[in-house]
Protein backbone atom coordinates (compact mmCIF):
# COMPACT_ATOMS: atom_id res chain seq x y z
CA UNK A 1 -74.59 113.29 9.72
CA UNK A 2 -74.31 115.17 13.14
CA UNK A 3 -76.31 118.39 13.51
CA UNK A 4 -74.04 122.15 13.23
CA UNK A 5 -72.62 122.68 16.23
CA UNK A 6 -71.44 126.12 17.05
CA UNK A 7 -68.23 126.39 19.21
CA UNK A 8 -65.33 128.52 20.63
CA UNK A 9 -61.50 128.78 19.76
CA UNK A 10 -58.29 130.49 18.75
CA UNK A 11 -57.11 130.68 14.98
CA UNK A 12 -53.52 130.94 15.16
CA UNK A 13 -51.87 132.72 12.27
CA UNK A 14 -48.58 133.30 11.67
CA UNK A 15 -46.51 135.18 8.86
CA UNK A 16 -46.60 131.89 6.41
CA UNK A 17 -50.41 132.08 6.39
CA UNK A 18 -51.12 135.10 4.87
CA UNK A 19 -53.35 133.26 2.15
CA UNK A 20 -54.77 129.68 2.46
CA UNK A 21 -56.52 127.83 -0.18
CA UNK A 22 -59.00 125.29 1.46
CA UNK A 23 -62.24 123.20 0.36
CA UNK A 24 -65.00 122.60 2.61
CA UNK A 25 -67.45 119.69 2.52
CA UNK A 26 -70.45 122.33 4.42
CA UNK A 27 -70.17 126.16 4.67
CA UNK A 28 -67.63 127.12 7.82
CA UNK A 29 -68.25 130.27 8.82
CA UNK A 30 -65.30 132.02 11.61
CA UNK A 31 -66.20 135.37 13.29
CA UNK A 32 -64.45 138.05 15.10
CA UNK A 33 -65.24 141.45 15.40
CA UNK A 34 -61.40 141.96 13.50
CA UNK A 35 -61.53 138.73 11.38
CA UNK A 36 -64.22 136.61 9.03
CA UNK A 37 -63.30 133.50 7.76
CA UNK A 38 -65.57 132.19 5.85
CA UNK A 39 -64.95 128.37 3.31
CA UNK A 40 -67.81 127.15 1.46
CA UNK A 41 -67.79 123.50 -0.86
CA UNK A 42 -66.12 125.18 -3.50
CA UNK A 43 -62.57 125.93 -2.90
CA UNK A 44 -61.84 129.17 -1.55
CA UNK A 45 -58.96 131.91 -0.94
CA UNK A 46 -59.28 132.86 3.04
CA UNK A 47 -57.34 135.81 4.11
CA UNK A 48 -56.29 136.08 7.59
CA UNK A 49 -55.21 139.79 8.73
CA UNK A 50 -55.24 139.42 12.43
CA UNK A 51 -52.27 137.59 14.48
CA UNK A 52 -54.71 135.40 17.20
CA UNK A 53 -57.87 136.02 17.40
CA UNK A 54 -60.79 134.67 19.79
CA UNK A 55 -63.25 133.20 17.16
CA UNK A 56 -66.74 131.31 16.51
CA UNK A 57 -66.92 128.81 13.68
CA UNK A 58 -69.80 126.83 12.89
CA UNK A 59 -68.58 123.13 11.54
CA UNK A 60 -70.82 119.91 11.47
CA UNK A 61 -70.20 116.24 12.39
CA UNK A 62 -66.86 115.05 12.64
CA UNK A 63 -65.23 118.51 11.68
CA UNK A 64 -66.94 120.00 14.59
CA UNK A 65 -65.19 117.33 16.76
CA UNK A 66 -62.03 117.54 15.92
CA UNK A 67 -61.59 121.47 16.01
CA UNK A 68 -63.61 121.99 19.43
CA UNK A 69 -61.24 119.38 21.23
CA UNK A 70 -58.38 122.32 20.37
CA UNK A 71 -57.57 125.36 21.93
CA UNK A 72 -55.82 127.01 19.30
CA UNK A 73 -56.27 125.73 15.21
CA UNK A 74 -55.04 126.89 12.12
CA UNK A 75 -57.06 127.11 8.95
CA UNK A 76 -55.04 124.18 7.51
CA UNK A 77 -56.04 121.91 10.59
CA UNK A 78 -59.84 123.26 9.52
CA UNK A 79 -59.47 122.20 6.07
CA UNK A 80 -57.93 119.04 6.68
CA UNK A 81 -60.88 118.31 9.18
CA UNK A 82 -62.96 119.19 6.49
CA UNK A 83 -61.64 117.17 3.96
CA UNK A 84 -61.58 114.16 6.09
CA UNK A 85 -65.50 114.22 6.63
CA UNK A 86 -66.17 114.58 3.38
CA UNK A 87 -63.54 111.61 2.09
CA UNK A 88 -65.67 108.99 5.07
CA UNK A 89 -68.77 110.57 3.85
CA UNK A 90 -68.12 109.13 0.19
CA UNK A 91 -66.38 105.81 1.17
CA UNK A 92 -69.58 105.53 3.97
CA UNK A 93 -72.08 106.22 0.78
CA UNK A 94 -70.34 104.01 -1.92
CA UNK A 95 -70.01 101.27 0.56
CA UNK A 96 -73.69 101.91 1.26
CA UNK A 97 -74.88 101.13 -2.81
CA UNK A 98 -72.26 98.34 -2.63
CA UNK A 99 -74.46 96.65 0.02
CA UNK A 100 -77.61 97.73 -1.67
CA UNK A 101 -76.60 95.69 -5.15
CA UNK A 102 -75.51 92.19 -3.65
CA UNK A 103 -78.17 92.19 -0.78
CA UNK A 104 -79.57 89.05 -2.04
CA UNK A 105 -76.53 87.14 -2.14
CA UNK A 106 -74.55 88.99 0.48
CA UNK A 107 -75.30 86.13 3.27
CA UNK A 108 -74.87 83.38 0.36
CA UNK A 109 -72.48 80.86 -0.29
CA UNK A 110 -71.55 77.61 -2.89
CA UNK A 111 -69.48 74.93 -2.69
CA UNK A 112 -66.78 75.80 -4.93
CA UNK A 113 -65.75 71.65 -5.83
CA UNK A 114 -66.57 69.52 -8.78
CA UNK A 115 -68.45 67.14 -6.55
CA UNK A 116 -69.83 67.46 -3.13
CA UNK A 117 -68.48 69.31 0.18
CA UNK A 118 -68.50 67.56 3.77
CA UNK A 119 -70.70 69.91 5.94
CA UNK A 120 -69.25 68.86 9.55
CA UNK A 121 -71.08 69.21 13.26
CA UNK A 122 -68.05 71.81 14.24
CA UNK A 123 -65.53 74.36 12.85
CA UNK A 124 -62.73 71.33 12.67
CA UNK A 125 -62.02 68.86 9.79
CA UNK A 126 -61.81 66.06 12.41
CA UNK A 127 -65.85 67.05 13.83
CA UNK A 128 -68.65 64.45 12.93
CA UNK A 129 -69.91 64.53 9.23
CA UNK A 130 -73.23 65.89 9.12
CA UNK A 131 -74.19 66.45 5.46
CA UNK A 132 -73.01 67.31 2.00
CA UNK A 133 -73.17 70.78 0.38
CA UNK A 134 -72.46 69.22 -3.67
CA UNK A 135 -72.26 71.62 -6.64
CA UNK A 136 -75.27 73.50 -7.40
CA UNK A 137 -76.26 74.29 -3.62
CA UNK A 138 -76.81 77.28 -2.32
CA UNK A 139 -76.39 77.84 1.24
CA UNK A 140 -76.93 80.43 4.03
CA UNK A 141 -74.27 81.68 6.13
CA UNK A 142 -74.89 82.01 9.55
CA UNK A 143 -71.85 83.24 11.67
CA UNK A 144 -67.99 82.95 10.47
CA UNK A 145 -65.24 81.14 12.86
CA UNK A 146 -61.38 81.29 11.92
CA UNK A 147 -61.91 79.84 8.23
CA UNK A 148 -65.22 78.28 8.78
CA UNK A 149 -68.85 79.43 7.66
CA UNK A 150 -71.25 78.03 9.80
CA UNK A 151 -73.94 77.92 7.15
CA UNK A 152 -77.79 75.95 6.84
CA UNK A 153 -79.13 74.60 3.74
CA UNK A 154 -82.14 72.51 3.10
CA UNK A 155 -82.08 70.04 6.77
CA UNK A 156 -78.42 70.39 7.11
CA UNK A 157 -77.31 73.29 9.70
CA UNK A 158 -72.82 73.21 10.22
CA UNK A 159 -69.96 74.14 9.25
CA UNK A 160 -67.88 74.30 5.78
CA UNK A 161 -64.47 75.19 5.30
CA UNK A 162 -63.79 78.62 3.87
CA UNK A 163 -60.94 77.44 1.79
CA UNK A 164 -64.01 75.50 -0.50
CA UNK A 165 -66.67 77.90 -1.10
CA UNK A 166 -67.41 81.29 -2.86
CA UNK A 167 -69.57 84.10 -1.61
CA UNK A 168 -71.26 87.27 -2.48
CA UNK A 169 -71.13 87.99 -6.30
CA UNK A 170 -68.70 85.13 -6.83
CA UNK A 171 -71.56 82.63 -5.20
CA UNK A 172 -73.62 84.60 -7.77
CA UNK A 173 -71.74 83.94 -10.69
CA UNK A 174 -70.88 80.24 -10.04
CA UNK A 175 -74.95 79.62 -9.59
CA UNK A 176 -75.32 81.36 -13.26
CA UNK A 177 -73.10 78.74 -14.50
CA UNK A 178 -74.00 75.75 -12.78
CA UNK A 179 -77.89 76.03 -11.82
CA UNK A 180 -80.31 75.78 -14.63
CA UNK A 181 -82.36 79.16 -15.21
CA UNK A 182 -86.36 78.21 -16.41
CA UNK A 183 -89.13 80.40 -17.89
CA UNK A 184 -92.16 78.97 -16.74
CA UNK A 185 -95.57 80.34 -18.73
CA UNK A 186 -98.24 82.11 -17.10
CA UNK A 187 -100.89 81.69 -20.14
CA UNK A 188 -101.76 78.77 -22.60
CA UNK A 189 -100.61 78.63 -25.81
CA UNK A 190 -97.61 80.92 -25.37
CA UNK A 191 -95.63 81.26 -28.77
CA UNK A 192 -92.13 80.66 -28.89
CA UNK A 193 -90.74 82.52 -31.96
CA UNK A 194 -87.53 81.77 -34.01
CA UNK A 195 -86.78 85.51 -33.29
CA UNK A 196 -87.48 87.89 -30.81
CA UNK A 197 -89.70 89.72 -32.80
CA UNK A 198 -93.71 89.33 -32.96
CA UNK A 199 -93.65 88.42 -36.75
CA UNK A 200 -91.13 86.39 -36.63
CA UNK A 201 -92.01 82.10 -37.39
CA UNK A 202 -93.61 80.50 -34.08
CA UNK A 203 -91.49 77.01 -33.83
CA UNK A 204 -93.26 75.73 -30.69
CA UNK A 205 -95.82 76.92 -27.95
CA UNK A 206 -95.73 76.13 -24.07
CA UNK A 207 -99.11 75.75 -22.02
CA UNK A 208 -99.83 77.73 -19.00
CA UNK A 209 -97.70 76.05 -16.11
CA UNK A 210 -94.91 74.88 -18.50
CA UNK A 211 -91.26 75.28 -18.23
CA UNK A 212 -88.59 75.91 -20.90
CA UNK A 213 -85.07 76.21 -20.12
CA UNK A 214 -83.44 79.55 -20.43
CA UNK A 215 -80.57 79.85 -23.10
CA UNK A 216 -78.26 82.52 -20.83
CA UNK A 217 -75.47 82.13 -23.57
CA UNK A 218 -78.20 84.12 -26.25
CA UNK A 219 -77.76 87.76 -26.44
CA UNK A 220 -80.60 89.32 -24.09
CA UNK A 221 -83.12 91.34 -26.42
CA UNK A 222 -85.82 93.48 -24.38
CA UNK A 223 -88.96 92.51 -23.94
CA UNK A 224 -88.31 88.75 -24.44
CA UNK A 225 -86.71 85.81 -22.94
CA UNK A 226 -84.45 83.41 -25.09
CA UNK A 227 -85.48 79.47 -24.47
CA UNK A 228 -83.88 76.45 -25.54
CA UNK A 229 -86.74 74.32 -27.72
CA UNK A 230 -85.66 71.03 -28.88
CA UNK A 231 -81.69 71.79 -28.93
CA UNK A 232 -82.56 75.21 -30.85
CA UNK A 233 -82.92 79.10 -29.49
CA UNK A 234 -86.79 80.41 -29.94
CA UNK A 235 -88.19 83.76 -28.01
CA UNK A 236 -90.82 84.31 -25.82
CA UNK A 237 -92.38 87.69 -24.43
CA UNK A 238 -90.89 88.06 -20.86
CA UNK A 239 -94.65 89.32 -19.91
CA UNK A 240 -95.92 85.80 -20.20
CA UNK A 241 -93.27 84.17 -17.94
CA UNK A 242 -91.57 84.17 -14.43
CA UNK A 243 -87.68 83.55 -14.75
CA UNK A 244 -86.29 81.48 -11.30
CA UNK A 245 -82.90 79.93 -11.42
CA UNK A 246 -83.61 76.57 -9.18
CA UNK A 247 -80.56 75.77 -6.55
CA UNK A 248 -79.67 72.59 -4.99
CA UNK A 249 -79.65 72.38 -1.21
CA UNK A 250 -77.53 70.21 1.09
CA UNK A 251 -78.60 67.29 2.22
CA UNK A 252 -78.27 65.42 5.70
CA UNK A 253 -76.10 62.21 5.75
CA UNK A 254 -79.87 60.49 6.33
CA UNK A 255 -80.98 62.00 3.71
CA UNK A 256 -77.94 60.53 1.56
CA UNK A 257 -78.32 57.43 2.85
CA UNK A 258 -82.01 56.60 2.13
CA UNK A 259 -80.96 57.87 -1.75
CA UNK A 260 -78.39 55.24 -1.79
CA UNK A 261 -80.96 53.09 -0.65
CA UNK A 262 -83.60 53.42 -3.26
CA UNK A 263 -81.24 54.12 -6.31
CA UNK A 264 -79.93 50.54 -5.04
CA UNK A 265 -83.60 49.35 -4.92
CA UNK A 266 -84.56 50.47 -8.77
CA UNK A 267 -80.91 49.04 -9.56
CA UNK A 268 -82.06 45.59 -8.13
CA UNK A 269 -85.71 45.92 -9.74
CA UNK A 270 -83.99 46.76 -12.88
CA UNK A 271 -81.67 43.61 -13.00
CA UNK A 272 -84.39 41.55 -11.71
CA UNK A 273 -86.69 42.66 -14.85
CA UNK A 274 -83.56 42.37 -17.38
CA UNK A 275 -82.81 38.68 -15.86
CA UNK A 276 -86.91 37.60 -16.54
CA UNK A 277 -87.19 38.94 -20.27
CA UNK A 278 -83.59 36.77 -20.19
CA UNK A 279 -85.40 34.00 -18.76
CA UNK A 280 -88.34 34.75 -21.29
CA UNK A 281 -86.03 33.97 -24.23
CA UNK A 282 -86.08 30.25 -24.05
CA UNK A 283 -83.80 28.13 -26.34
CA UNK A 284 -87.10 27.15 -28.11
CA UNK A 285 -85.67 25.61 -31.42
CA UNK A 286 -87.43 25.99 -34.58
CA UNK A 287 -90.18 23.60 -35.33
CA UNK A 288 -91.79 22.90 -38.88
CA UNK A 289 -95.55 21.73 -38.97
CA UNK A 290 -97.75 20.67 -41.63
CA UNK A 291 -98.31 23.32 -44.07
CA UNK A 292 -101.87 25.13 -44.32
CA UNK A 293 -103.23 25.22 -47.85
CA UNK A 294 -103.94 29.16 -48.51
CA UNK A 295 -104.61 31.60 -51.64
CA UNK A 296 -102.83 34.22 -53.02
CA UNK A 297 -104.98 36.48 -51.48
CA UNK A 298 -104.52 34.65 -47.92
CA UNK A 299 -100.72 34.86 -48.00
CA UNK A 300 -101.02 38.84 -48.79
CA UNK A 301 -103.84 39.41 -46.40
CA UNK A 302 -100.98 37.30 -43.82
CA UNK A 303 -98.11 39.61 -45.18
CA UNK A 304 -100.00 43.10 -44.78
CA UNK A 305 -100.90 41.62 -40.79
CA UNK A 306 -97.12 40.84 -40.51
CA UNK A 307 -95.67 44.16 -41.83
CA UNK A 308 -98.69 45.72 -39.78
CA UNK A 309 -97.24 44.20 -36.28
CA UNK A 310 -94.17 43.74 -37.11
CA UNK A 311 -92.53 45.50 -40.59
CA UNK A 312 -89.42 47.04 -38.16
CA UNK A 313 -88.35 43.86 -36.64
CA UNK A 314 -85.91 40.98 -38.06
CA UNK A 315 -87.37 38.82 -40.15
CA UNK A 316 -87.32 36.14 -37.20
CA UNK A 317 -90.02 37.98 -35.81
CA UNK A 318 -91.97 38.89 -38.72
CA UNK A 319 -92.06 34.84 -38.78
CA UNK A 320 -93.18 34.68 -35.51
CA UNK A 321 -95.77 37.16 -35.90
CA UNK A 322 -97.37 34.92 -38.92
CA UNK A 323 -96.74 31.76 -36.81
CA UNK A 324 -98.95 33.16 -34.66
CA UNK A 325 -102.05 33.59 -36.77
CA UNK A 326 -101.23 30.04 -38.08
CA UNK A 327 -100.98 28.08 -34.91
CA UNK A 328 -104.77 29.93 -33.67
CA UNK A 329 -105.67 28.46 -37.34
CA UNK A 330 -104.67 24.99 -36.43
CA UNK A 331 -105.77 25.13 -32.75
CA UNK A 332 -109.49 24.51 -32.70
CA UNK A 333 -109.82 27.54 -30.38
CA UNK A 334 -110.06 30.24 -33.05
CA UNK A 335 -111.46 30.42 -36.43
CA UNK A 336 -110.12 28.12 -39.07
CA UNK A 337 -109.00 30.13 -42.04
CA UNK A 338 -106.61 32.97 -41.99
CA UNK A 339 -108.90 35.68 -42.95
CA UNK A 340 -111.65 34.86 -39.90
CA UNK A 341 -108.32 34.84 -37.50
CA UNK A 342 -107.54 38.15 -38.61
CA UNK A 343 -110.51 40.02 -38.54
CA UNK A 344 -111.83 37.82 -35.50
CA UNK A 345 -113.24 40.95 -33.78
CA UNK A 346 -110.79 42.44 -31.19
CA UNK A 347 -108.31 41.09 -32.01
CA UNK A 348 -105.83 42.37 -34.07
CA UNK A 349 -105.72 46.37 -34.04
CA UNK A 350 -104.60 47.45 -37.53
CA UNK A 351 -107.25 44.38 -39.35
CA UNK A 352 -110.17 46.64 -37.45
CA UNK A 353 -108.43 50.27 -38.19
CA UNK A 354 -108.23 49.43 -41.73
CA UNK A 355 -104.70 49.29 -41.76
CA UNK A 356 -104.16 45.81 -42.77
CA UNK A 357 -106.71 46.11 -46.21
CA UNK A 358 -104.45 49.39 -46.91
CA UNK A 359 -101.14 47.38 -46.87
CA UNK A 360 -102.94 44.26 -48.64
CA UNK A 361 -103.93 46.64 -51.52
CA UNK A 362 -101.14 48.51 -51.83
CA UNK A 363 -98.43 45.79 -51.84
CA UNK A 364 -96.50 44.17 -48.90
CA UNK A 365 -92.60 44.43 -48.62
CA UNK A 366 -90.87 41.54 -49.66
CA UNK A 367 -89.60 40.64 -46.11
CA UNK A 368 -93.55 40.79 -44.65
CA UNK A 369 -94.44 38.19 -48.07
CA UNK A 370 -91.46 35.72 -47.36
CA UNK A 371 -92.24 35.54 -43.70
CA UNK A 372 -96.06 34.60 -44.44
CA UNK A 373 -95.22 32.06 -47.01
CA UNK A 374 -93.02 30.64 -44.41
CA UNK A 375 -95.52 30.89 -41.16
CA UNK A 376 -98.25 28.99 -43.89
CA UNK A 377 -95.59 26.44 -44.88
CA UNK A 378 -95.23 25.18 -41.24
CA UNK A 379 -92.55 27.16 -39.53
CA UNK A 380 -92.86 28.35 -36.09
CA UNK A 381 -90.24 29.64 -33.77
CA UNK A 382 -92.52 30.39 -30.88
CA UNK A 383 -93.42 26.93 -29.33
CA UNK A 384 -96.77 27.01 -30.38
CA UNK A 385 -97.82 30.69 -29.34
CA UNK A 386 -101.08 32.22 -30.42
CA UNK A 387 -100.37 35.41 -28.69
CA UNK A 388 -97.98 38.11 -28.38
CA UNK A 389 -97.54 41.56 -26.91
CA UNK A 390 -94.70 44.30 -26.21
CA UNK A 391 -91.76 42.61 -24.33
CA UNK A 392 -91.78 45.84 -22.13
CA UNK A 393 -95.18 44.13 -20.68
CA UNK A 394 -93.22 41.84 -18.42
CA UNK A 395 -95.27 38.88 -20.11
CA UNK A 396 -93.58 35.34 -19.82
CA UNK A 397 -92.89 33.87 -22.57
CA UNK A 398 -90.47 33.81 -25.77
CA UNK A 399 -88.91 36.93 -26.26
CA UNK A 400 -88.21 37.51 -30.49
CA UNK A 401 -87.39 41.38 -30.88
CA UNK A 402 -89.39 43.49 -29.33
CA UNK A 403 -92.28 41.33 -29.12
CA UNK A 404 -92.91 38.34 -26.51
CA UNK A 405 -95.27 35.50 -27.82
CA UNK A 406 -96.70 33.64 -25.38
């Protein structure tokens, strides 16, 4: 606001201005030795007694230029002069707060689309492609042109069409919806509670450097910060985390390109691995050996080994798994009864933990029993294997559930 000003002029009065009711944004103060007008922020009554007089007002800012351009004023053209300053005053101070509020996302923009926006080299549909702005980017805007935002993002630095994106508090908005908000913990062992309340049950706990997913649908409770933990709602103390919402940024039509490239590359290592453990499953029919004389005791010491490696596949490879310990039986290589095979030393994991005794003592399932009886009997649907390990290894071999025996 301009400094008072004091100036000279004529207040015309004539016989329908006897009284005048007028409200002043500052104190105006008119002086004659005849006359004294005087208007202060509240409104006012101002009698005028003399016909024209020579006066001196005092006025500020904008009412001081408008009444010192005129030679002769009236008290309404003082009021409305008045009332004018104040009004810009306001609009110039809400407009002011307005700014203050959406600073951060005042230069901001997002791709309003389901999918991706072209980001071109000039402010024309028909200029060359130079990246994609897809939902859940956040760009900055850099200059506007007839429609256009020239905006940069991440590498990519163009143009997008207006018609496309959001700004300002709308930008805002659509980022709350389609960014994902996380709480990340600044301590170890921070509690996540069922409720946000300190007694409340503690359901999980995040170490220091962790991130949890904000729920932003939960009601917000002070003091605390609603996570999602394993598809339910728990609480933890907003002291002990930073909140960030994490935004996408463009990315250059290089950029898309060399994606392509390596999401075609894992494609192609993925097919290659699915058409070996293919390959791995040979048409390997069925053969039956000679059987292997073996005790009760044998066959559930077999069966507690089987269920041990194998008691959640089919029963074709709860066969196999027994086939195994046969053929090593019969081989020459290994040990020559069942019970030295099994607890030949490294080389069966649940004989050594104690694992197989438990099973033997307890009772084998039926399924684990059958297949022993059958492995000791002569069958074996491995071609002669006397090894096997997790099918996810990549080992050769033949592939029977989730096992390859080799």
């Amino acid at each position: 606001m301009n400094m008072n000003r004091r100036v000279k002029g004529r207040v015309a009065q004539n016989s329908a201005l006897a009284l005048a009711t007028v409200a002043m944004a500052g104190g105006l103060v008119l002086t004659t030795p005849a006359l004294t007008v005087q208007a202060n922020a509240t409104a006012g009554i101002v009698a005028a007694q003399d016909s024209d007089a020579d006066v001196e007002y005092t006025a500020t800012g904008h009412v001081a230029g408008v009444i010192s351009s005129l030679n002769t004023i009236s008290v309404e053209a003082l009021s409305a002069a008045s009332v004018a300053e104040t009004e810009t005053a306001e609009v110039s101070s809400s407009e002011n707060t307005e700014t203050e509020v959406d600073s951060e996302w005042a230069n901001r923009l997002m791709a309003n689309v389901e999918d991706e926006l072209s980001v071109r080299s000039a402010a024309s549909s028909d200029s060359e492609l130079v990246g994609k702005l897809r939902k859940g980017d956040v760009a900055t805007i850099v200059s506007t042109e007839e429609g256009w935002y020239q905006i940069t993002s991440g590498n990519v630095t163009g143009y997008v069409s207006a018609d496309y994106v959001v700004t300002g508090d709308d930008a805002k908005a659509l980022a709350q919806s389609v960014c994902t908000t996380y709480a990340t913990s600044t301590t170890g062992g921070l509690r996540v509670r069922s409720e946000a309340r300190e007694d409340a049950s503690v359901i999980s706990a995040l170490g220091e450097g962790e991130k949890a997913v904000v729920d932003t649908g939960a009601a917000a409770v002070d003091g605390w910060v609603a996570v999602s933990i394993n598809g339910k709602t728990g609480y933890v103390k907003s002291d002990y985390v930073t909140v960030e919402t994490e935004y996408g940024s463009a990315i250059t039509i290089e950029e898309e390109k060399a994606a392509e490239a390596a999401a075609a590359k894992e494609a192609a290592e993925k097919a290659a691995k699915e058409a070996e453990k293919k390959n791995q499953t040979s048409s390997t029919t069925t053969t039956q050996k000679a059987a292997v004389a073996a005790s009760v005791d044998e066959t559930t010491l077999l069966a507690a080994l089987i269920q041990c490696e194998a008691g959640s596949e089919s029963y074709e490879g709860q066969v196999a798994v027994g086939a195994v310990v046969m053929n090593r039986v019969r081989s020459g290589s290994y040990p020559s009864s069942i019970y030295n095979v099994i607890y030949q030393s490294g080389q069966f994991g649940p004989a050594s933990t104690g694992a197989v005794a438990s099973v033997a003592a307890s009772g084998p399932s039926g399924s684990a029993y059958s297949a022993a009886q059958a492995a000791i009997a002569g069958t074996d649907n491995t071609g002669g294997a006397t090894s096997f390990k997790r099918a996810s290894s990549g080992q050769s071999g033949v592939v029977i559930g989730n096992h390859v025996f080799y």
